[in-house]
Protein backbone atom coordinates (compact mmCIF):
# COMPACT_ATOMS: atom_id res chain seq x y z
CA UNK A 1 35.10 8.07 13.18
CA UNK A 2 33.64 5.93 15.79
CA UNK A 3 32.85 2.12 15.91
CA UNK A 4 30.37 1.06 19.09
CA UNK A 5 29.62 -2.04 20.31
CA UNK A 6 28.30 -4.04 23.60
CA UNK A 7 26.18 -0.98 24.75
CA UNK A 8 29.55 1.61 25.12
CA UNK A 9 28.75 4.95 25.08
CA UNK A 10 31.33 7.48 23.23
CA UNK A 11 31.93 10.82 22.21
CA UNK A 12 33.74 11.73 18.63
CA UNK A 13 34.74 14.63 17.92
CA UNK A 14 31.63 16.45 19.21
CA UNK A 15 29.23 13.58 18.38
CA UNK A 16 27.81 11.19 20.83
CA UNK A 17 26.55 7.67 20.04
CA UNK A 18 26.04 4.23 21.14
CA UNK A 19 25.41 0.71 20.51
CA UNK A 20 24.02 -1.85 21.70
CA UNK A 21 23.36 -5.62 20.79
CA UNK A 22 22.04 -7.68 17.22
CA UNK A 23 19.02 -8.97 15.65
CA UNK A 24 17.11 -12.05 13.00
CA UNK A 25 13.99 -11.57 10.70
CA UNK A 26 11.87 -10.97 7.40
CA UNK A 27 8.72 -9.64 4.97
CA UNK A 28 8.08 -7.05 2.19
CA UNK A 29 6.34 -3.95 0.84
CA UNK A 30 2.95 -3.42 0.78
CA UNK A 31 1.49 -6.80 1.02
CA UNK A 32 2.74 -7.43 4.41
CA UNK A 33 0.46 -9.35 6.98
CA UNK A 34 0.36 -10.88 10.52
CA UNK A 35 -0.18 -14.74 9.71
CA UNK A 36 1.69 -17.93 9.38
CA UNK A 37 -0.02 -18.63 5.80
CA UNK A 38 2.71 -18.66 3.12
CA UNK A 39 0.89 -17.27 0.48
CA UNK A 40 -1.71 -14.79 2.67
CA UNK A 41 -2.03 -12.75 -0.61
CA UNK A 42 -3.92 -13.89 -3.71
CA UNK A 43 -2.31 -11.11 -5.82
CA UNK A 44 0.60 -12.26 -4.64
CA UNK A 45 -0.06 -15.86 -5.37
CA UNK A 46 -1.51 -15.30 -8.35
CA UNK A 47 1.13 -12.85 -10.17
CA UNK A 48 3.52 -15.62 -8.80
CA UNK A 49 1.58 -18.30 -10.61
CA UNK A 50 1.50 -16.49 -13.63
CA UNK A 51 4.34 -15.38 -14.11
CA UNK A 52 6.13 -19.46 -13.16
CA UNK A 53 4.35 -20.73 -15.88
CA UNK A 54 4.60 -17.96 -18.87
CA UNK A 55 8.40 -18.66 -17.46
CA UNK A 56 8.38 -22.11 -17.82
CA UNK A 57 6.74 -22.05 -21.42
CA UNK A 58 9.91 -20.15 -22.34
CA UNK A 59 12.37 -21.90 -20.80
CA UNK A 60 10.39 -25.27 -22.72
CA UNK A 61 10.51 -23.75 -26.19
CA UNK A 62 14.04 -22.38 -26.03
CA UNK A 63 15.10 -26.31 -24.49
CA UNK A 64 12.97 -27.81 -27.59
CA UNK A 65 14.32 -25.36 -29.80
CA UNK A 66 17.86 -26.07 -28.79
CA UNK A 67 17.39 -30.02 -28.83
CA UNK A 68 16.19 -29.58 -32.71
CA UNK A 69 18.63 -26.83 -34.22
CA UNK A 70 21.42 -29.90 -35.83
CA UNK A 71 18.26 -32.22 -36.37
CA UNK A 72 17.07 -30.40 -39.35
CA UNK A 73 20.42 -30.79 -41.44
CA UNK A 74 19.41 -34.08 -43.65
CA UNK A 75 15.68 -34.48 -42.78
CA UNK A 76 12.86 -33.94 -44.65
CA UNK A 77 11.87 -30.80 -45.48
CA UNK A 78 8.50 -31.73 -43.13
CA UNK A 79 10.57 -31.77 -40.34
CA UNK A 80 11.31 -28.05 -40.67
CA UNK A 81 8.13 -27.06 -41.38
CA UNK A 82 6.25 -28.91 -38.59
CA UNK A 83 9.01 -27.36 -36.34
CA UNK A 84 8.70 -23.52 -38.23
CA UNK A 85 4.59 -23.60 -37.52
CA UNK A 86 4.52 -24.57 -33.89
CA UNK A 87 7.79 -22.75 -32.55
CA UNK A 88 5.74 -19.74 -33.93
CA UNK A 89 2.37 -20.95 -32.45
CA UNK A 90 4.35 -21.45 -28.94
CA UNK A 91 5.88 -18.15 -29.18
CA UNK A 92 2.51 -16.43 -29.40
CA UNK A 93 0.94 -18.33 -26.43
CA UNK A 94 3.69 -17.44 -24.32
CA UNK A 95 3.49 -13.70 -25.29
CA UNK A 96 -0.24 -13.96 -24.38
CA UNK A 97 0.79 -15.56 -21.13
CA UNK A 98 2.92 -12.37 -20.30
CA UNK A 99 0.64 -10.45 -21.16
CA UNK A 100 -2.25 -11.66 -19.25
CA UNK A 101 -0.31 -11.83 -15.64
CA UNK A 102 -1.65 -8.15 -13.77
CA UNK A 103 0.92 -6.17 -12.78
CA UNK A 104 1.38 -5.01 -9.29
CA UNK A 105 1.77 -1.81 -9.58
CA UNK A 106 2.60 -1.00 -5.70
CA UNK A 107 5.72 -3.38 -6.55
CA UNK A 108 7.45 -1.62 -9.69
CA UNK A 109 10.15 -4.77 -10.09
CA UNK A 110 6.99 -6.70 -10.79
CA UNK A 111 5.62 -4.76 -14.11
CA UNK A 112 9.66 -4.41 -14.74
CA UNK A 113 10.01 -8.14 -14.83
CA UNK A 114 6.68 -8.69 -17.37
CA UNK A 115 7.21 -6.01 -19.64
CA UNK A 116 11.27 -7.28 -19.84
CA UNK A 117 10.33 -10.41 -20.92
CA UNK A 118 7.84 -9.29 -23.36
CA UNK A 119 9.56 -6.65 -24.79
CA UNK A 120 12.41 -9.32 -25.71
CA UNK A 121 9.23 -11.79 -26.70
CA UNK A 122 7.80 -9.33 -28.93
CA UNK A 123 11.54 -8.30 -30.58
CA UNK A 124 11.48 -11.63 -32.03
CA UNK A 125 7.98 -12.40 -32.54
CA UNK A 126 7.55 -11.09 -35.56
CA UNK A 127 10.55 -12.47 -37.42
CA UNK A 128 9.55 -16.04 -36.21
CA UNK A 129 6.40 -15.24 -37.18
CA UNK A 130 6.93 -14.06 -41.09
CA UNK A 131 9.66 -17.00 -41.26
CA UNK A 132 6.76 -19.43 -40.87
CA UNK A 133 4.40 -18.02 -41.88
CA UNK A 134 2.49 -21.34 -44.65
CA UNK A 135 1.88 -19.39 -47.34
CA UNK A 136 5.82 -18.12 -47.23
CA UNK A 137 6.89 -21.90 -46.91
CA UNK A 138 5.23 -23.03 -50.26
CA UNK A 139 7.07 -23.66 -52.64
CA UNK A 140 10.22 -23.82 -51.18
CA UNK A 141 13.16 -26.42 -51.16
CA UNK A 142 13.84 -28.21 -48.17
CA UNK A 143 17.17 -26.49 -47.89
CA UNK A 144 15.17 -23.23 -47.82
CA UNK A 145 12.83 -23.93 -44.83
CA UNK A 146 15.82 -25.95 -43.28
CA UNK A 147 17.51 -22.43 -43.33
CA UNK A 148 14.10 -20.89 -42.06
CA UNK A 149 13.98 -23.13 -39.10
CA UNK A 150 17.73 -22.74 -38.28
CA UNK A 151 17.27 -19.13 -38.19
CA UNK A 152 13.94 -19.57 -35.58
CA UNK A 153 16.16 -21.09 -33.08
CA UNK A 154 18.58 -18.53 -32.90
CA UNK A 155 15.90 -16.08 -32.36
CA UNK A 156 14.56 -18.08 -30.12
CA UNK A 157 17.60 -18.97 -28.35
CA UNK A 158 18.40 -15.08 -28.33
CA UNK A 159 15.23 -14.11 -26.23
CA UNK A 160 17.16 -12.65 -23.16
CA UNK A 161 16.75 -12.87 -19.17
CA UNK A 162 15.60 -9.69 -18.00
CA UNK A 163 18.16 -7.90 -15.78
CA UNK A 164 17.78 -8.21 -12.64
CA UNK A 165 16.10 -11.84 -13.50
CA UNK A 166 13.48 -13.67 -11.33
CA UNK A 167 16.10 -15.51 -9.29
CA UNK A 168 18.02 -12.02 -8.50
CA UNK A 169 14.89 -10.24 -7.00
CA UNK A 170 14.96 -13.31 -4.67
CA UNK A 171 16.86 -11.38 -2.00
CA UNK A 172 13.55 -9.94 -1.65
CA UNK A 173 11.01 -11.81 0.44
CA UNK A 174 8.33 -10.59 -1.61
CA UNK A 175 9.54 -12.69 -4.82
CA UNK A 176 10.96 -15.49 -2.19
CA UNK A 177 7.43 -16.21 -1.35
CA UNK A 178 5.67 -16.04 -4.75
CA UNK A 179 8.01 -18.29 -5.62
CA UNK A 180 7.06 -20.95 -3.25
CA UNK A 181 3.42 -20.67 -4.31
CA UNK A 182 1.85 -23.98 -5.25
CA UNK A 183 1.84 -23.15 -9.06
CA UNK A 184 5.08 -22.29 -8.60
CA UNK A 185 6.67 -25.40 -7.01
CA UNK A 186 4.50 -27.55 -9.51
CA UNK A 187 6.30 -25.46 -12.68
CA UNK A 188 9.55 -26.37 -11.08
CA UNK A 189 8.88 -30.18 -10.22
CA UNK A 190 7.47 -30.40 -13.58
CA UNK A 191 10.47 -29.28 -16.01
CA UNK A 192 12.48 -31.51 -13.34
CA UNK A 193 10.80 -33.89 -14.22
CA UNK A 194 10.63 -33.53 -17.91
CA UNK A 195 15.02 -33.24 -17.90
CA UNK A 196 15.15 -36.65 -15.79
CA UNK A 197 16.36 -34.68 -12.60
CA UNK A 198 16.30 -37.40 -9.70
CA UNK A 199 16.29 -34.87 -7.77
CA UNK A 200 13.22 -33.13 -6.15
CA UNK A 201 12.41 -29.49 -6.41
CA UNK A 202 12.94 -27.60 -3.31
CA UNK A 203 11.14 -24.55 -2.62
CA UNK A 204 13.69 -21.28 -1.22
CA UNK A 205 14.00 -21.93 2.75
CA UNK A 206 10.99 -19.85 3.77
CA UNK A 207 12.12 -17.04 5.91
CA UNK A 208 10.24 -15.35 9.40
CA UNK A 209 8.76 -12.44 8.54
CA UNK A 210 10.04 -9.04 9.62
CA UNK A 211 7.78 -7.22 12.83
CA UNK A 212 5.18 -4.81 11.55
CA UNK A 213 6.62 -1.21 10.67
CA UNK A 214 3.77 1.44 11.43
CA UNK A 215 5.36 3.26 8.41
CA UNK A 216 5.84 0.75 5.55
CA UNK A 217 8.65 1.13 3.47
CA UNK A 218 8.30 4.82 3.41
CA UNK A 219 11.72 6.15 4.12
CA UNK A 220 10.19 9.57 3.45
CA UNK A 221 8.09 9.15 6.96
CA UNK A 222 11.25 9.56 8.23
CA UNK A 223 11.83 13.46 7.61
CA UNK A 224 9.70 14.85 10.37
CA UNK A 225 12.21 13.42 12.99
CA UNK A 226 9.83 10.01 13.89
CA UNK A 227 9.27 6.86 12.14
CA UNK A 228 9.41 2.93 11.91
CA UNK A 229 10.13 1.61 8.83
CA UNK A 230 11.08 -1.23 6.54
CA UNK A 231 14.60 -1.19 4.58
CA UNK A 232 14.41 -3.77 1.71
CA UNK A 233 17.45 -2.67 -0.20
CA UNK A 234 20.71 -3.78 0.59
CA UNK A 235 21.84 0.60 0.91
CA UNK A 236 19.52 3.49 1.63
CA UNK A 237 19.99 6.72 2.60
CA UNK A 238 17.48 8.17 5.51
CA UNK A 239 17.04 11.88 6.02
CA UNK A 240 16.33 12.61 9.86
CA UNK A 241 15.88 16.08 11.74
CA UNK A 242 18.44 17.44 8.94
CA UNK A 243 21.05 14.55 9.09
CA UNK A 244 21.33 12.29 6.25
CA UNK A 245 21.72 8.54 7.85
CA UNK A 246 23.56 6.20 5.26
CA UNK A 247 21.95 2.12 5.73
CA UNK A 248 23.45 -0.74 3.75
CA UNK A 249 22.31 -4.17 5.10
CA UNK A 250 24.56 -7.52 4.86
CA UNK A 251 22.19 -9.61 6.06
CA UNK A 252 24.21 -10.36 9.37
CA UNK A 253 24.04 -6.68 10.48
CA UNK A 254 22.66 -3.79 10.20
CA UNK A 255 25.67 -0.12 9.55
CA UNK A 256 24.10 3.27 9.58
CA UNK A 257 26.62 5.93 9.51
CA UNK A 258 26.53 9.50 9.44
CA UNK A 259 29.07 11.70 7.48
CA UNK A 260 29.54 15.34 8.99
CA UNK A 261 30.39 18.34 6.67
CA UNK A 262 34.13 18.50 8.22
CA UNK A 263 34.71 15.17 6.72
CA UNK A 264 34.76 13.26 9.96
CA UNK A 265 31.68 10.24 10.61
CA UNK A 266 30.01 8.00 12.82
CA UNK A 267 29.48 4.40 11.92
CA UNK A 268 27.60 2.43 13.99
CA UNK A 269 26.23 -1.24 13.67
CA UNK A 270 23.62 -3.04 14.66
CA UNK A 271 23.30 -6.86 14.78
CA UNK A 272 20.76 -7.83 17.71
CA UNK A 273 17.36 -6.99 18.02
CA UNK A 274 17.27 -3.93 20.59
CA UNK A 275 20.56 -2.80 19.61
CA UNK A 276 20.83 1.31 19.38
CA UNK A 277 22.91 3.87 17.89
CA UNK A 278 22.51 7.68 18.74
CA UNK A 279 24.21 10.77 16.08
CA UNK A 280 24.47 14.23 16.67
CA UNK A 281 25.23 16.75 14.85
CA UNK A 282 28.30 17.56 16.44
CA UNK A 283 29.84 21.03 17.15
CA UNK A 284 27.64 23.39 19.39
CA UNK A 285 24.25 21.47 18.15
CA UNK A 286 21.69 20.01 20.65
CA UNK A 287 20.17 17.08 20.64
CA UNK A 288 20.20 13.36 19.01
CA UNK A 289 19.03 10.97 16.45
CA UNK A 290 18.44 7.68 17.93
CA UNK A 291 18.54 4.64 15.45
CA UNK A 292 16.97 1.22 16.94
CA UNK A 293 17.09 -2.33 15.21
CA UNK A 294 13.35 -3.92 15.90
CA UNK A 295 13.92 -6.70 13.30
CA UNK A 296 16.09 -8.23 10.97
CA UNK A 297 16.83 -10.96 8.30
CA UNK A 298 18.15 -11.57 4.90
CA UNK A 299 15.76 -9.45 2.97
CA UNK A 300 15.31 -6.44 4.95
CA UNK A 301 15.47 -5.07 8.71
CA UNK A 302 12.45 -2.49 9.99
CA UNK A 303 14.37 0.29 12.21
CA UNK A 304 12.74 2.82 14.69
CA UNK A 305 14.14 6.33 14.55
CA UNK A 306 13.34 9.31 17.26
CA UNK A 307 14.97 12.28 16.78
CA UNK A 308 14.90 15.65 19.21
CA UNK A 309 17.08 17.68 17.14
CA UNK A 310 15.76 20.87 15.72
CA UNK A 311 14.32 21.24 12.65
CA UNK A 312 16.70 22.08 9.87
């Protein structure tokens, strides 16, 4: 195994490679653009929008729901029933919210998020929904619909995050800056203002965006040997000229390494902008895959790879 740094140049066990210096930057998949606008993309925006406020509807009921759920022991049996009818009535708003926000279907954790959170919706929905129903209330004691509505807020209380949740896919820029969308920042000012937060809402620290990557995120590009392209997850594995390059990001640097059939590897890593690595094959084989850092930050790095090794 070898470990390069400051531009050395050295040979392991067959295998040459090199390093050179480190790197800072950011952006996302598809909807990627050369502008200083935040929110350049209305699909973007607008999924962002959406999805902030069916968020915030559910985050209001199951706060509301949780405030009330002792309060009914000892009231009138009104006081249950009011609660019972619009709990329900909220509950099938906010599925309709869900529902209505398109999906972006060249970003799969986007439809993953929706349909997580309406799949749990829709679990409870109709529970809630036959437990207040008016015509099922009638006639009973107050003890009965107290029971009812005791029961609605631990369904409601029970509607899961999805996993990963909204604030996990933050590590990607392309949620970072859908969250900061105007609708967005409002949703978040507003519930801090509706718990008596002093303090003010403070959209994620926007990040630079990454360089362009003629490529995309399409690690596939890679196979013929030539390609410049965006790694968003924090490990990825990049086929080359017949070499399999292992990527995992930290958000300081950038390690590709390379393990060889005999067990032995080559890690390189790159941290500045410019810096290089070069793998071989090792043994008799000719020629060299050359891995360069063209930008970096938190949420992804683009790299450049040239290779002139045969095929195979």
């Amino acid at each position: 195994m070898g470990l390069v740094a400051g531009g050395l140049v050295v040979a392991v066990g067959g295998v040459l490679f090199m390093a050179g210096a480190e790197t800072d930057d950011g952006e996302s998949d598809d909807f990627s653009a050369d502008t200083s606008e935040p929110f350049f993309n209305p699909s973007q925006r607008d999924w962002g929008e959406g999805m902030c406020e069916s968020m915030a509807s559910l985050k209001a009921l199951q706060t509301d729901s949780a405030k009330k759920a002792d309060t009914f022991a000892g009231s009138p049996a009104s006081v249950a029933s009011t609660y019972l009818t619009s709990a329900s009535s909220a509950l099938e708003d906010i599925s309709r919210k869900f529902a209505a926000v398109d999906s972006l279907t060249r970003i799969p954790d986007t439809e993953r998020l929706r349909a997580s959170y309406l799949r749990e919706i829709d679990r409870v929905r109709p529970e809630v929904s036959r437990l207040s129903d008016a015509d099922g209330l009638a006639g009973l004691s107050t003890r009965e619909k107290t029971g009812r509505a005791e029961r609605v807020t631990s369904l409601v209380a029970g509607i899961k995050e999805p996993n990963p949740s909204w604030d996990q896919l933050l590590h990607d820029q392309w949620f970072e800056v859908a969250a900061n969308s105007p609708g967005c920042v409002a949703a978040r000012q507003a519930e801090q203002a509706k718990s008596g937060s002093s303090q003010p809402s403070e959209p994620p620290e926007p990040v630079p965006p990454l360089p362009p990557a003629a490529d995309g995120a399409s690690l596939g590009a890679c196979l013929d040997g030539a390609c410049e392209v965006r790694v968003m997850k924090p490990e990825a594995d990049i086929k080359v000229g017949g070499l399999t390059l292992e990527v995992t990001r930290d958000g300081s640097k950038v390690t590709v390494v390379h393990t060889y059939p005999s067990g032995g590897a080559v890690r390189v890593n790159l941290s500045e902008e410019g810096a290089r690595g070069t793998f071989g094959r090792g043994g008799d084989a000719t020629g060299t895959v050359t891995v360069e850092l063209k930008g970096m930050n938190r949420n992804g790095a683009v790299l450049r790879i040239n290779s002139s090794l045969p095929p195979g």
